[in-house]
PDB file of N, CA and C in Angstrom:
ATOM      1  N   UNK A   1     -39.839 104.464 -19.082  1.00  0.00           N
ATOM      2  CA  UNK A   1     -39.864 103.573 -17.943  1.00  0.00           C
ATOM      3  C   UNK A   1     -40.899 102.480 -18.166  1.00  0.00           C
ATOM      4  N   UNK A   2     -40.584 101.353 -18.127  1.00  0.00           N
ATOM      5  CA  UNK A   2     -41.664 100.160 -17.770  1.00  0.00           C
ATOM      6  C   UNK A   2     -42.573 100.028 -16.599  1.00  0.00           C
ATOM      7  N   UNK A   3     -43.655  99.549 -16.745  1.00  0.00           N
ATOM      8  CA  UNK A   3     -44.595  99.034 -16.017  1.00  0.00           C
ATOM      9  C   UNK A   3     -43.899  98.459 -14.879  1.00  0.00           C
ATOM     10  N   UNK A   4     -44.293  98.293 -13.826  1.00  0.00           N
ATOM     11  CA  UNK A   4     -43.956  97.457 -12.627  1.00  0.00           C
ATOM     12  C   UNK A   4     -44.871  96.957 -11.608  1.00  0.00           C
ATOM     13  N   UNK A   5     -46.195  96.950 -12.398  1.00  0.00           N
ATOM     14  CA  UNK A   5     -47.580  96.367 -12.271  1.00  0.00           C
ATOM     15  C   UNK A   5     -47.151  94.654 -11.946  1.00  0.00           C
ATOM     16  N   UNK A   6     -47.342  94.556 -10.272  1.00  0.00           N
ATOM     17  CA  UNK A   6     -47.236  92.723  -9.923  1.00  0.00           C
ATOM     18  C   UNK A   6     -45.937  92.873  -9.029  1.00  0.00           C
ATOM     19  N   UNK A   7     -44.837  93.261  -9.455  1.00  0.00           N
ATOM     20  CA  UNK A   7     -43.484  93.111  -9.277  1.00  0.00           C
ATOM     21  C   UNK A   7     -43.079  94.155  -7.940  1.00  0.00           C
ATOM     22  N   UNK A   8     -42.945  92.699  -6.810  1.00  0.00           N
ATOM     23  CA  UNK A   8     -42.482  93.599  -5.642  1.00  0.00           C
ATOM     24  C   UNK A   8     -40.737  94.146  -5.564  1.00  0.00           C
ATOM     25  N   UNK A   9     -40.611  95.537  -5.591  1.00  0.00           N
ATOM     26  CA  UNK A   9     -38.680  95.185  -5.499  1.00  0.00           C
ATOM     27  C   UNK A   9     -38.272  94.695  -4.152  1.00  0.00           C
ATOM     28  N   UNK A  10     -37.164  94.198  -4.366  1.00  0.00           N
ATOM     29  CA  UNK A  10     -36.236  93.379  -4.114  1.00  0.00           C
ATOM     30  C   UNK A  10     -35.949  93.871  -2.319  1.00  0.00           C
ATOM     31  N   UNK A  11     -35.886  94.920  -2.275  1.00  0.00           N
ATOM     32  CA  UNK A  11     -35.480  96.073  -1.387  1.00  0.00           C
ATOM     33  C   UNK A  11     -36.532  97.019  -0.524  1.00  0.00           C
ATOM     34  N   UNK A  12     -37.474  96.357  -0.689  1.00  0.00           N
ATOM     35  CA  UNK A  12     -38.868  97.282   0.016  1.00  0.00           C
ATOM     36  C   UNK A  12     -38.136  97.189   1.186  1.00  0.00           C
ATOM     37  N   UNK A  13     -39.350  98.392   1.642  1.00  0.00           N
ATOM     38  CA  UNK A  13     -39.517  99.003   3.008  1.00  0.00           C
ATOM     39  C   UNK A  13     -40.417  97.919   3.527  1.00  0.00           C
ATOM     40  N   UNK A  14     -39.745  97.425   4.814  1.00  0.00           N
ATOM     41  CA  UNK A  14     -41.542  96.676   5.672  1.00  0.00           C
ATOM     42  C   UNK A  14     -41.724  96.942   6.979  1.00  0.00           C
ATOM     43  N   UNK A  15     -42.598  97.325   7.736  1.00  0.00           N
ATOM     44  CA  UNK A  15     -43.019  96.910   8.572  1.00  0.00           C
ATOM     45  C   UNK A  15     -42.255  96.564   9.913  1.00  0.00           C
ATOM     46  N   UNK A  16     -42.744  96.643  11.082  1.00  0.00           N
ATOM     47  CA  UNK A  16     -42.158  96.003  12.493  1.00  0.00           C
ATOM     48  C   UNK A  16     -42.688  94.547  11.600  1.00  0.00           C
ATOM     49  N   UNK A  17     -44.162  94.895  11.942  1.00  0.00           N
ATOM     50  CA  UNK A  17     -45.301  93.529  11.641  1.00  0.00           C
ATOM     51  C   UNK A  17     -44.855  92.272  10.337  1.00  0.00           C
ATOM     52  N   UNK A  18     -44.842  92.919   9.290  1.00  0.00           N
ATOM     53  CA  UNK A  18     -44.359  92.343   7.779  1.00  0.00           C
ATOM     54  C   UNK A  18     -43.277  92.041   8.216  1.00  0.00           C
ATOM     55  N   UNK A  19     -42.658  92.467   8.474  1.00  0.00           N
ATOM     56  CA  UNK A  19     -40.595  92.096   8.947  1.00  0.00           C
ATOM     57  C   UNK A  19     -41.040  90.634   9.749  1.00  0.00           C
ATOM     58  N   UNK A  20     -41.869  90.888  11.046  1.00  0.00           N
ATOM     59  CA  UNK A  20     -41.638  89.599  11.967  1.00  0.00           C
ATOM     60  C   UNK A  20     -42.431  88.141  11.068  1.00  0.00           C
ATOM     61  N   UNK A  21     -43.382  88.469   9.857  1.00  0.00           N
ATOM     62  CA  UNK A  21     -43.933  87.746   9.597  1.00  0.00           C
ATOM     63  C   UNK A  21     -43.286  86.967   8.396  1.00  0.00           C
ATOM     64  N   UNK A  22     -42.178  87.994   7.881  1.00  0.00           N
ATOM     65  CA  UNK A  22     -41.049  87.548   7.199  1.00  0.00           C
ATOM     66  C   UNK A  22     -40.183  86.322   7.735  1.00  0.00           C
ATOM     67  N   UNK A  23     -40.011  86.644   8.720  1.00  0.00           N
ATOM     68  CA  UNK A  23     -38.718  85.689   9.589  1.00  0.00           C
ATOM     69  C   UNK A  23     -39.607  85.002  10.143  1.00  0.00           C
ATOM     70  N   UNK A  24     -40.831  84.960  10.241  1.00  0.00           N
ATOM     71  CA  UNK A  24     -41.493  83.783  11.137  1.00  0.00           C
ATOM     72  C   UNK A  24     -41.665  83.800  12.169  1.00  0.00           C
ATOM     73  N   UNK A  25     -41.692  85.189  12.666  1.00  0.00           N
ATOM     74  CA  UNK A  25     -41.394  85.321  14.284  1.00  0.00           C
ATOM     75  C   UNK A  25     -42.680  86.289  14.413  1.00  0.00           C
ATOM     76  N   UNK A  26     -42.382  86.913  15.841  1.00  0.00           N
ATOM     77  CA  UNK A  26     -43.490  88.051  16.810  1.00  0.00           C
ATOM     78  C   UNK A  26     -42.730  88.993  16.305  1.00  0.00           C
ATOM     79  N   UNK A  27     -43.240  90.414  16.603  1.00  0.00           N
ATOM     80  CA  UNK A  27     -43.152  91.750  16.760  1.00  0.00           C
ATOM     81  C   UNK A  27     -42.278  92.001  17.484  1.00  0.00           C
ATOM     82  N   UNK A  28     -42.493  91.123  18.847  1.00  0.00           N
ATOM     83  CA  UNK A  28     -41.641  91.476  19.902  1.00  0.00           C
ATOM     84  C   UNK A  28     -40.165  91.170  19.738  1.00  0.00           C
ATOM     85  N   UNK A  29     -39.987  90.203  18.824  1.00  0.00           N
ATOM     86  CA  UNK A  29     -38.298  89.825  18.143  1.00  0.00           C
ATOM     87  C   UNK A  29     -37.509  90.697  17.844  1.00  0.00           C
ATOM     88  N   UNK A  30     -38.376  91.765  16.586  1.00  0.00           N
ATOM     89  CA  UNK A  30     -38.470  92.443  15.620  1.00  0.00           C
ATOM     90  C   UNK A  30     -37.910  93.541  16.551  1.00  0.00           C
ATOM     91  N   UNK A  31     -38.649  94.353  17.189  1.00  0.00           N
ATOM     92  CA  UNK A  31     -38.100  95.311  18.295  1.00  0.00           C
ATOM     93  C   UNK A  31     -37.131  95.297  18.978  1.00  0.00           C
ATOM     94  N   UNK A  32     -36.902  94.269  19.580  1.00  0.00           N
ATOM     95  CA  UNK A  32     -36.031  94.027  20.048  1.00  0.00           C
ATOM     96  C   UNK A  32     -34.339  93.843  19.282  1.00  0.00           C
ATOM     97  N   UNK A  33     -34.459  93.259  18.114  1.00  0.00           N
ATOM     98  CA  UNK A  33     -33.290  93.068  17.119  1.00  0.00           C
ATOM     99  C   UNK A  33     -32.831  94.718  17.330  1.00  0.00           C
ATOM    100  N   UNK A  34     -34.060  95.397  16.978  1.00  0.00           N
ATOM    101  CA  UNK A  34     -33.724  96.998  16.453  1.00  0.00           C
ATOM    102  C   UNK A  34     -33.375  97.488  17.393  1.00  0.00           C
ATOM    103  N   UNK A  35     -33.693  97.255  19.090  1.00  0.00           N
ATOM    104  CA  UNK A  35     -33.190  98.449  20.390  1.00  0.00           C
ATOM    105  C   UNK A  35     -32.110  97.977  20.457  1.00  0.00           C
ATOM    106  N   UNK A  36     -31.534  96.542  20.040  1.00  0.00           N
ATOM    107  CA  UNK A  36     -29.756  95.902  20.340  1.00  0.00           C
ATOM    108  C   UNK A  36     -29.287  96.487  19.151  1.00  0.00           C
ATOM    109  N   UNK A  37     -29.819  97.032  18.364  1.00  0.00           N
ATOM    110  CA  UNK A  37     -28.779  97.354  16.953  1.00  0.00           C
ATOM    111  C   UNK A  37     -28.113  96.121  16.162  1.00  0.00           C
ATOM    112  N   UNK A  38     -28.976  94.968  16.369  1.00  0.00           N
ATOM    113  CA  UNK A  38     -28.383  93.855  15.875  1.00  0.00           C
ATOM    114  C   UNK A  38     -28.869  93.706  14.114  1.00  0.00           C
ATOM    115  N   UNK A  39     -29.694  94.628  14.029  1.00  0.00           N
ATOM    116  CA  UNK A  39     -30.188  94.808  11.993  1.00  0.00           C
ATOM    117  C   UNK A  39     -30.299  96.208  11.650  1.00  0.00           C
ATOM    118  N   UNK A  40     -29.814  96.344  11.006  1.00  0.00           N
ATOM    119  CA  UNK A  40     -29.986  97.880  10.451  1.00  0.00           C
ATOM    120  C   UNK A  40     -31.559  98.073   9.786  1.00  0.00           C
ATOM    121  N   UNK A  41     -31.835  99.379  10.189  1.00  0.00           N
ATOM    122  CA  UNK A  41     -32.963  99.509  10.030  1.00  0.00           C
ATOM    123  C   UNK A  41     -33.413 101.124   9.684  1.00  0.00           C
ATOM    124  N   UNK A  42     -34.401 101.570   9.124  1.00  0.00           N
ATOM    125  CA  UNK A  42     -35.048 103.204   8.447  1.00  0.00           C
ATOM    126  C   UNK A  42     -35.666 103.464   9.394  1.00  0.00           C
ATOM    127  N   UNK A  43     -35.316 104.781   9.397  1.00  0.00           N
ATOM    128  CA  UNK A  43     -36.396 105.743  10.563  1.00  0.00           C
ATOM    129  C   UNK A  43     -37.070 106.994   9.672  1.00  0.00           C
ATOM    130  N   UNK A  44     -38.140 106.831   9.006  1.00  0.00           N
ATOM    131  CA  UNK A  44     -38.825 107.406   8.474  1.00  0.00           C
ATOM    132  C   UNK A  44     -40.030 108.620   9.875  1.00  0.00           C
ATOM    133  N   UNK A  45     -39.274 109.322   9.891  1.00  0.00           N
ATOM    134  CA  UNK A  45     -39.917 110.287  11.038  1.00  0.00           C
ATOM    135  C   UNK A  45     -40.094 109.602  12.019  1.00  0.00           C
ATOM    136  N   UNK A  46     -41.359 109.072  12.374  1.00  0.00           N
ATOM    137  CA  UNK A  46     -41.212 108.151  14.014  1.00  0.00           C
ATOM    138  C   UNK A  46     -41.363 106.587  13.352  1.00  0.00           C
ATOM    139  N   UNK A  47     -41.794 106.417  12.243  1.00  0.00           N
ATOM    140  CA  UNK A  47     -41.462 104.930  11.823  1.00  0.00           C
ATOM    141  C   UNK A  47     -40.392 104.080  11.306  1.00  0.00           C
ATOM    142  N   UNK A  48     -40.303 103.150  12.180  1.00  0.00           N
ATOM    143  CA  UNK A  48     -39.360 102.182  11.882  1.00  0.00           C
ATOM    144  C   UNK A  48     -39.891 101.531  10.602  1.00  0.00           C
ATOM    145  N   UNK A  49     -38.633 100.930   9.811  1.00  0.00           N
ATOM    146  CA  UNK A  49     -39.125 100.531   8.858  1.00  0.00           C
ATOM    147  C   UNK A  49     -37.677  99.416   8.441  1.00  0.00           C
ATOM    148  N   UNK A  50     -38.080  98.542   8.096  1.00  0.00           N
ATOM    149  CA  UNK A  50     -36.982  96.911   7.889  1.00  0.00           C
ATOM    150  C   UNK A  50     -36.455  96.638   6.397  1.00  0.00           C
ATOM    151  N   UNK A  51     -35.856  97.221   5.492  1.00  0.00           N
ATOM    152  CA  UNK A  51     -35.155  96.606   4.248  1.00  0.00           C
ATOM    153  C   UNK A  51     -35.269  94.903   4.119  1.00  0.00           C
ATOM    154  N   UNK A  52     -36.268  94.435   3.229  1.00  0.00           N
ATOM    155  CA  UNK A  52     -35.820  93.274   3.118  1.00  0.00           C
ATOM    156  C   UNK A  52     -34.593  92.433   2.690  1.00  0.00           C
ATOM    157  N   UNK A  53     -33.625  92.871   2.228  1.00  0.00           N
ATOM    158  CA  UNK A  53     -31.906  92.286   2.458  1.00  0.00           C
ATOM    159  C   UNK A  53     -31.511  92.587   3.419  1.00  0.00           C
ATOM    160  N   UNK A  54     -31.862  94.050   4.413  1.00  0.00           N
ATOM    161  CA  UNK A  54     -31.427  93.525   6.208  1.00  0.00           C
ATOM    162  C   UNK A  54     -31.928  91.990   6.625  1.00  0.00           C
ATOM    163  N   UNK A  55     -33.320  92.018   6.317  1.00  0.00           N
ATOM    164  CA  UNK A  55     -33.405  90.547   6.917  1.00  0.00           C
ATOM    165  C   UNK A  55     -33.365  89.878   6.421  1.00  0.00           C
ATOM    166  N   UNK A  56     -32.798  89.582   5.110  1.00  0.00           N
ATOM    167  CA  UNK A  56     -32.114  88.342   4.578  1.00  0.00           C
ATOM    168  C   UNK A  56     -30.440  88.384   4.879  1.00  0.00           C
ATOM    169  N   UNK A  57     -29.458  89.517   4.967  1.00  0.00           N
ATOM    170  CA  UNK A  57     -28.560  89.461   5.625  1.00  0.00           C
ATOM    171  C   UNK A  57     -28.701  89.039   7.024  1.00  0.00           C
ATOM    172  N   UNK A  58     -29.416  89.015   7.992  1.00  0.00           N
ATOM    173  CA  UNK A  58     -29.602  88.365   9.152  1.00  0.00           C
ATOM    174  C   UNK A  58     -29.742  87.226   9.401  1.00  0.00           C
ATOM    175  N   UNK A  59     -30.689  86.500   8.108  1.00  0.00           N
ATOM    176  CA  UNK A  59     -30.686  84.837   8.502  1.00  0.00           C
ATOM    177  C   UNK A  59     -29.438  84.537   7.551  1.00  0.00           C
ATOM    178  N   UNK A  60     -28.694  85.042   6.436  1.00  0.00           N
ATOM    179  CA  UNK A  60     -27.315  84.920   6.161  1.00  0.00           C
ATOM    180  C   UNK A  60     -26.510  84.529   7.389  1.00  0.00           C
ATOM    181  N   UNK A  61     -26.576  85.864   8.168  1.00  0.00           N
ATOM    182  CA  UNK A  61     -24.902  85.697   9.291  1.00  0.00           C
ATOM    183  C   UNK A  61     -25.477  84.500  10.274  1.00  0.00           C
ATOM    184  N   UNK A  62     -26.763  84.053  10.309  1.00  0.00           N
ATOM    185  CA  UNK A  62     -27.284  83.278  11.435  1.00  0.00           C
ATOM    186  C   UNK A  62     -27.420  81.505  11.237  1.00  0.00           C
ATOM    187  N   UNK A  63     -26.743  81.509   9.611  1.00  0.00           N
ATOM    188  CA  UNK A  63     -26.518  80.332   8.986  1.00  0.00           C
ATOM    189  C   UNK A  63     -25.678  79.162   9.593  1.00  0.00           C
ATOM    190  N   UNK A  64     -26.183  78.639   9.322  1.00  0.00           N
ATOM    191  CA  UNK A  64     -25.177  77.308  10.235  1.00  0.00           C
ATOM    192  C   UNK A  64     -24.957  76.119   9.244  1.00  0.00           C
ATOM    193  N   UNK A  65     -23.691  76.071   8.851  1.00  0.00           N
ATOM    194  CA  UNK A  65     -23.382  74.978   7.431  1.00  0.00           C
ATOM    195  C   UNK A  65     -23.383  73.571   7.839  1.00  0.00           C
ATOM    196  N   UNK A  66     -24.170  73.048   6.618  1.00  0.00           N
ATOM    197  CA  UNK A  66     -24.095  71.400   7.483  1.00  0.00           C
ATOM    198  C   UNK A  66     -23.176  70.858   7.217  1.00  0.00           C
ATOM    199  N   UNK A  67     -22.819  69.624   8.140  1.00  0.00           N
ATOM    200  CA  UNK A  67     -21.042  69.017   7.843  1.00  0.00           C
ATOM    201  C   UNK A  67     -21.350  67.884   6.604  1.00  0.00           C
TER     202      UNK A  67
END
């Protein structure tokens, strides 16, 4: 196996906090996305936890093409 010293994957686990600071937003966004079921999300015992391609699939479907 190689080193992976530096190199974040692609697919981490983040955060309520890291997630909202991802998208640019509050906490309170973040929670809220997750009680509507509008992003899929990990439940690691009582922690929530955000896949970063959930929230890049989210600003995906939230895309708006310019004419």
């Amino acid at each position: 196996m190689g080193s992976t010293t530096g190199l974040v994957p692609r697919d981490e686990l983040l955060t309520i906090g890291q997630a909202g600071e991802y998208l640019g937003t509050g906490e309170r966004f973040i929670r809220r996305l997750v009680a509507q079921r509008r992003i899929a999300y990990v439940k690691l015992g009582k922690y929530v936890r955000l896949q970063r391609s959930a929230l890049d699939a989210f600003i995906e479907a939230g895309r708006v093409p310019s004419e």
